[in-house]
C-alpha atoms as a PDB file:
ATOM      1  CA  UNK A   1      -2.429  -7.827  19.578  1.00  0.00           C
ATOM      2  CA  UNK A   2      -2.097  -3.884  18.786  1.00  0.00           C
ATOM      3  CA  UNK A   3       1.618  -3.678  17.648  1.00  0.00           C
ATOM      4  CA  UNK A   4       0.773  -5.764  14.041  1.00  0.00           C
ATOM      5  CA  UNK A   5      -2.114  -3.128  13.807  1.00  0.00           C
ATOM      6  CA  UNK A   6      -0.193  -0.100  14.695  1.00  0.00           C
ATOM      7  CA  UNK A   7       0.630   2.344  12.168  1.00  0.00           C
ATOM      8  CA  UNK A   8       2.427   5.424  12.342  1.00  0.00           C
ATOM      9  CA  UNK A   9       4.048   8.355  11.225  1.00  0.00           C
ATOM     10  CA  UNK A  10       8.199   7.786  11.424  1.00  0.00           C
ATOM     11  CA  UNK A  11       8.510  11.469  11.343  1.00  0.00           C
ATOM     12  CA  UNK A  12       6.221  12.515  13.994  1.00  0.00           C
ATOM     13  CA  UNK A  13       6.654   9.217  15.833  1.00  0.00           C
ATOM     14  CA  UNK A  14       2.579   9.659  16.307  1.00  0.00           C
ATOM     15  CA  UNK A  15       1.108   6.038  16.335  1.00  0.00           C
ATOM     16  CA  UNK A  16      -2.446   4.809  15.404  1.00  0.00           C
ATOM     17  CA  UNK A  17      -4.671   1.655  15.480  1.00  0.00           C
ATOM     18  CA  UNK A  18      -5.638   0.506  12.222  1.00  0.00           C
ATOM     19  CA  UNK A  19      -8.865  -1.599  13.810  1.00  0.00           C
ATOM     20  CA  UNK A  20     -11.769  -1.122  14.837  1.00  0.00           C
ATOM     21  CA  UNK A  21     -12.874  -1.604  19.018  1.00  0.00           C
ATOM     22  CA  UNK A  22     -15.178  -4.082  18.140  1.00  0.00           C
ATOM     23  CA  UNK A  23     -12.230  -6.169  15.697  1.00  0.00           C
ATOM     24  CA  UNK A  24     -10.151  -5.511  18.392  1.00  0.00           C
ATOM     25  CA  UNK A  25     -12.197  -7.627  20.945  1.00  0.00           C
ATOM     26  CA  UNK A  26     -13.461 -10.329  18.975  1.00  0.00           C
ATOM     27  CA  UNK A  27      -9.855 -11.020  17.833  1.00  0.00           C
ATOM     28  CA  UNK A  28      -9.178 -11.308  21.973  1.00  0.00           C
ATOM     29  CA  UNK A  29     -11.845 -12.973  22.783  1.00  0.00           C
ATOM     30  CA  UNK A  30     -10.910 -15.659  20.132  1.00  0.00           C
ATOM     31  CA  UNK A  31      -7.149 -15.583  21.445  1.00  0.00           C
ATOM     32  CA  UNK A  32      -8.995 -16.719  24.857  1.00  0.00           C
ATOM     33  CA  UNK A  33      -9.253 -12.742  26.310  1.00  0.00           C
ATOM     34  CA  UNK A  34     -12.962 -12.216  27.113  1.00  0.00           C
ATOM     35  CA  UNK A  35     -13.217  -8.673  25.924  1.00  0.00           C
ATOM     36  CA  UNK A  36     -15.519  -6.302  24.669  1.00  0.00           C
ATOM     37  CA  UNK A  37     -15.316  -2.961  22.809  1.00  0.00           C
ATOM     38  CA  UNK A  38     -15.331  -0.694  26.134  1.00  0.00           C
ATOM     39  CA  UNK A  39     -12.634  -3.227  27.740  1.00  0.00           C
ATOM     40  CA  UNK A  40     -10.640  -2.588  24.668  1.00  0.00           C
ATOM     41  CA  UNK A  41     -11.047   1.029  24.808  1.00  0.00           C
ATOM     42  CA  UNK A  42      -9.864   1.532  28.156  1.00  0.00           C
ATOM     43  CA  UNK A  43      -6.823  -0.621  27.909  1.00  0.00           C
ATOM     44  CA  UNK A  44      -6.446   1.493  24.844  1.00  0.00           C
ATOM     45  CA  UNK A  45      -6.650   4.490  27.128  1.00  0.00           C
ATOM     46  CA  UNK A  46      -3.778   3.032  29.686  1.00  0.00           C
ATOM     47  CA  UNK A  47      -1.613   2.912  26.394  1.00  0.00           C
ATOM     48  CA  UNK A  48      -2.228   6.631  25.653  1.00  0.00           C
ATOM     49  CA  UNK A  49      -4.217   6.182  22.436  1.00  0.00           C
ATOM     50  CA  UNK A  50      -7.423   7.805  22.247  1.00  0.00           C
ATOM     51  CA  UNK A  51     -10.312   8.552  19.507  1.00  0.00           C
ATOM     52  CA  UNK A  52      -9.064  11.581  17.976  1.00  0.00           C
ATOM     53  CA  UNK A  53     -10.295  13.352  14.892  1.00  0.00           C
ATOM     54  CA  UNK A  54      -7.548  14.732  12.070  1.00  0.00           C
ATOM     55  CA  UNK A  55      -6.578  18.510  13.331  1.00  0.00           C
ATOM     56  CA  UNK A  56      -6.730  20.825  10.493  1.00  0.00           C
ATOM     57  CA  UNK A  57      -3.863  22.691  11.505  1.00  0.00           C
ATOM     58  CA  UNK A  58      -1.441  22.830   8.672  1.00  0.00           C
ATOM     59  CA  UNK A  59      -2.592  26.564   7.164  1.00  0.00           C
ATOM     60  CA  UNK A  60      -1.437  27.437   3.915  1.00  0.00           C
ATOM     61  CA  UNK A  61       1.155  30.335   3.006  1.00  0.00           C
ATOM     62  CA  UNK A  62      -1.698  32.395   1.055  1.00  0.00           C
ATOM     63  CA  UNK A  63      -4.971  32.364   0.052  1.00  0.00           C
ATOM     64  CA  UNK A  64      -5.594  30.116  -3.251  1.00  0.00           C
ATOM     65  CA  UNK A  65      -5.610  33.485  -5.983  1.00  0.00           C
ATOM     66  CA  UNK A  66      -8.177  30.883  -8.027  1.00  0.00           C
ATOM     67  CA  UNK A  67     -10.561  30.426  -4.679  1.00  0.00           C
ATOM     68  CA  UNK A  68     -13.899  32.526  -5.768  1.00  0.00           C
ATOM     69  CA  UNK A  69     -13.681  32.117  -9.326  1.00  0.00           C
ATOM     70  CA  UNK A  70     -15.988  28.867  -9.464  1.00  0.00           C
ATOM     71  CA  UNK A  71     -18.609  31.070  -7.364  1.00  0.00           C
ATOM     72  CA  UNK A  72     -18.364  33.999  -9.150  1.00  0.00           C
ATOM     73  CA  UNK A  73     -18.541  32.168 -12.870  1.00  0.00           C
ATOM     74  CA  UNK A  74     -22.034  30.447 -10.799  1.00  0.00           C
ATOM     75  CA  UNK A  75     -23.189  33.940 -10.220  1.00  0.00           C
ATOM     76  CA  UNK A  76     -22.340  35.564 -13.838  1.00  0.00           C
ATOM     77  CA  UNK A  77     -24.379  32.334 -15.273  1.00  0.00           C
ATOM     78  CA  UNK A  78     -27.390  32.540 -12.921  1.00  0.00           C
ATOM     79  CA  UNK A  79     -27.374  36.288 -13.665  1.00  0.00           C
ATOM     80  CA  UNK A  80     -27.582  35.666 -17.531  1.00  0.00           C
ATOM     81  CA  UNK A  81     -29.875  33.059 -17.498  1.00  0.00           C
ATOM     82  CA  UNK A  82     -32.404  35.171 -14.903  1.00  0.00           C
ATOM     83  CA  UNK A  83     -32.327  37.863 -16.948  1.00  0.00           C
ATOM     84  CA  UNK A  84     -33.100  35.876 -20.094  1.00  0.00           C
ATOM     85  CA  UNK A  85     -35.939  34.269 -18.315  1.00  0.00           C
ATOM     86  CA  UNK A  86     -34.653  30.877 -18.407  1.00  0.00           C
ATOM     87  CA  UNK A  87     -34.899  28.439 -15.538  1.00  0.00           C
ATOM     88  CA  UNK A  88     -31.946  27.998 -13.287  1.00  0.00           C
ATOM     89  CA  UNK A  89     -31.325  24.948 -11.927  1.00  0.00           C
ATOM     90  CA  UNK A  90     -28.872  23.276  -9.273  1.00  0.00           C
ATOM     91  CA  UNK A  91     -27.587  19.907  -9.112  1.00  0.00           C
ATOM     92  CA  UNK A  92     -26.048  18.529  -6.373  1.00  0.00           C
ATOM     93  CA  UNK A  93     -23.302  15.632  -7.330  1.00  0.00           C
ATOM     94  CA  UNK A  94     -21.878  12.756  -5.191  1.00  0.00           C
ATOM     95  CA  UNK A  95     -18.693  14.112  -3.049  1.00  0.00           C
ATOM     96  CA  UNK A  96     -15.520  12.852  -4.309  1.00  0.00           C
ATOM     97  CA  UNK A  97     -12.862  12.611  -1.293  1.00  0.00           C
ATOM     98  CA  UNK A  98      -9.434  14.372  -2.079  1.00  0.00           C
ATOM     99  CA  UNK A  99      -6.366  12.120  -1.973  1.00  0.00           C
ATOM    100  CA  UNK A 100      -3.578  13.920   0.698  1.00  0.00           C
ATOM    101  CA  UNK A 101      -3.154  15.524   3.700  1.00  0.00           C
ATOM    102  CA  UNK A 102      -7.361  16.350   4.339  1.00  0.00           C
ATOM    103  CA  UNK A 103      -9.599  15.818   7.203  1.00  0.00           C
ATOM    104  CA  UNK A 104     -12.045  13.043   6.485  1.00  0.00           C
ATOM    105  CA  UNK A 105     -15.186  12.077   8.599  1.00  0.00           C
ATOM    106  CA  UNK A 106     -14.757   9.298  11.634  1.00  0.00           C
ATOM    107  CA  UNK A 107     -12.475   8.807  14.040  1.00  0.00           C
ATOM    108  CA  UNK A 108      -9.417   6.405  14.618  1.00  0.00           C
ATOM    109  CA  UNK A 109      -7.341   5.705  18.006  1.00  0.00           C
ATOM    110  CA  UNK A 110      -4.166   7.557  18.141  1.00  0.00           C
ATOM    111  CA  UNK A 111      -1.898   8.876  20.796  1.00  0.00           C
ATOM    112  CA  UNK A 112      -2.387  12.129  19.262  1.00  0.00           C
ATOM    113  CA  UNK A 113      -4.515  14.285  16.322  1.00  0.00           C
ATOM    114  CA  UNK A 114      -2.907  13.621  13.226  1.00  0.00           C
ATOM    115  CA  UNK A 115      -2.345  17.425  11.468  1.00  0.00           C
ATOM    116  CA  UNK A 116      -3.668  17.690   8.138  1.00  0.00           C
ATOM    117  CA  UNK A 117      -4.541  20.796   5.979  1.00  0.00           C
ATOM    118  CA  UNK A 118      -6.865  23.860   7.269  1.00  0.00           C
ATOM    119  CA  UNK A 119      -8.256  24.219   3.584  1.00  0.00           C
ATOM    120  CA  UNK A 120      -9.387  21.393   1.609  1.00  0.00           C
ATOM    121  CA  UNK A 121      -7.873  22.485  -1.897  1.00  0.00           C
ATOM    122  CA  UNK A 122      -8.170  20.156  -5.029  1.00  0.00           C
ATOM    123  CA  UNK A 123      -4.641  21.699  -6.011  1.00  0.00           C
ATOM    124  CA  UNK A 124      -3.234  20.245  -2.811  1.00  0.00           C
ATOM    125  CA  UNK A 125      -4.715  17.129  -3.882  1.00  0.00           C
ATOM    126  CA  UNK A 126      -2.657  13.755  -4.646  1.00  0.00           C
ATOM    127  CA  UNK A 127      -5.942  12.719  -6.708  1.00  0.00           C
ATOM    128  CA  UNK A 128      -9.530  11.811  -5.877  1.00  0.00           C
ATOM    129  CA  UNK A 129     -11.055   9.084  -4.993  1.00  0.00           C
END
């Protein structure tokens, strides 16, 4: 039942579950397996996946030379417009998730953490989504 939802990397040979515990246990208890999400998690376990997070270990050679310059173009314009005694004002936008080898939020069963970037650089970026 977990080898047409495995997934993996062929170059790592790291393997992960593409479903959700819960899935996981209705789809057994349908196939006559009375299971629930704990039952599937420790057979899981015996299998050597586990709930892992992405590891940001992959660091880059060198610091991005264009890192501060979005701050420090923020802080020349708040400057100006202070000292011309306009109002400043700050807007927060909805996140867009980079495309690529970045950490994103939740969890997924694998045997181990799947290694993705320390730095979350739009230039690293396949795209956004």
């Amino acid at each position: 039942m977990v080898e047409p939802e495995t997934a993996g990397d062929p170059m790592t040979k790291r393997k992960w579950v593409r479903r959700s515990l819960r899935t996981l246990a209705t789809e057994m208890t349908r196939a006559g397996h009375a299971a629930s999400a704990p039952t599937v998690a420790r057979l899981l376990r015996k299998m050597d996946y586990s709930p892992r997070v992405n590891a940001k270990e992959k660091e880059r050679s060198s610091q991005h030379p264009e890192r501060n310059q979005q701050f420090e173009y923020i802080a020349e314009q708040t400057a100006r417009f202070r000292s011309a005694g306009s109002p400043i004002i700050s807007v927060d936008t909805k996140k867009k998730e980079l495309i690529g080898d970045f950490r994103q939020a939740g969890q997924s069963w694998v045997q181990k953490p799947i290694e993705v970037n320390v730095h979350d650089f739009p230039s690293d970026a396949v795209g956004r989504a």
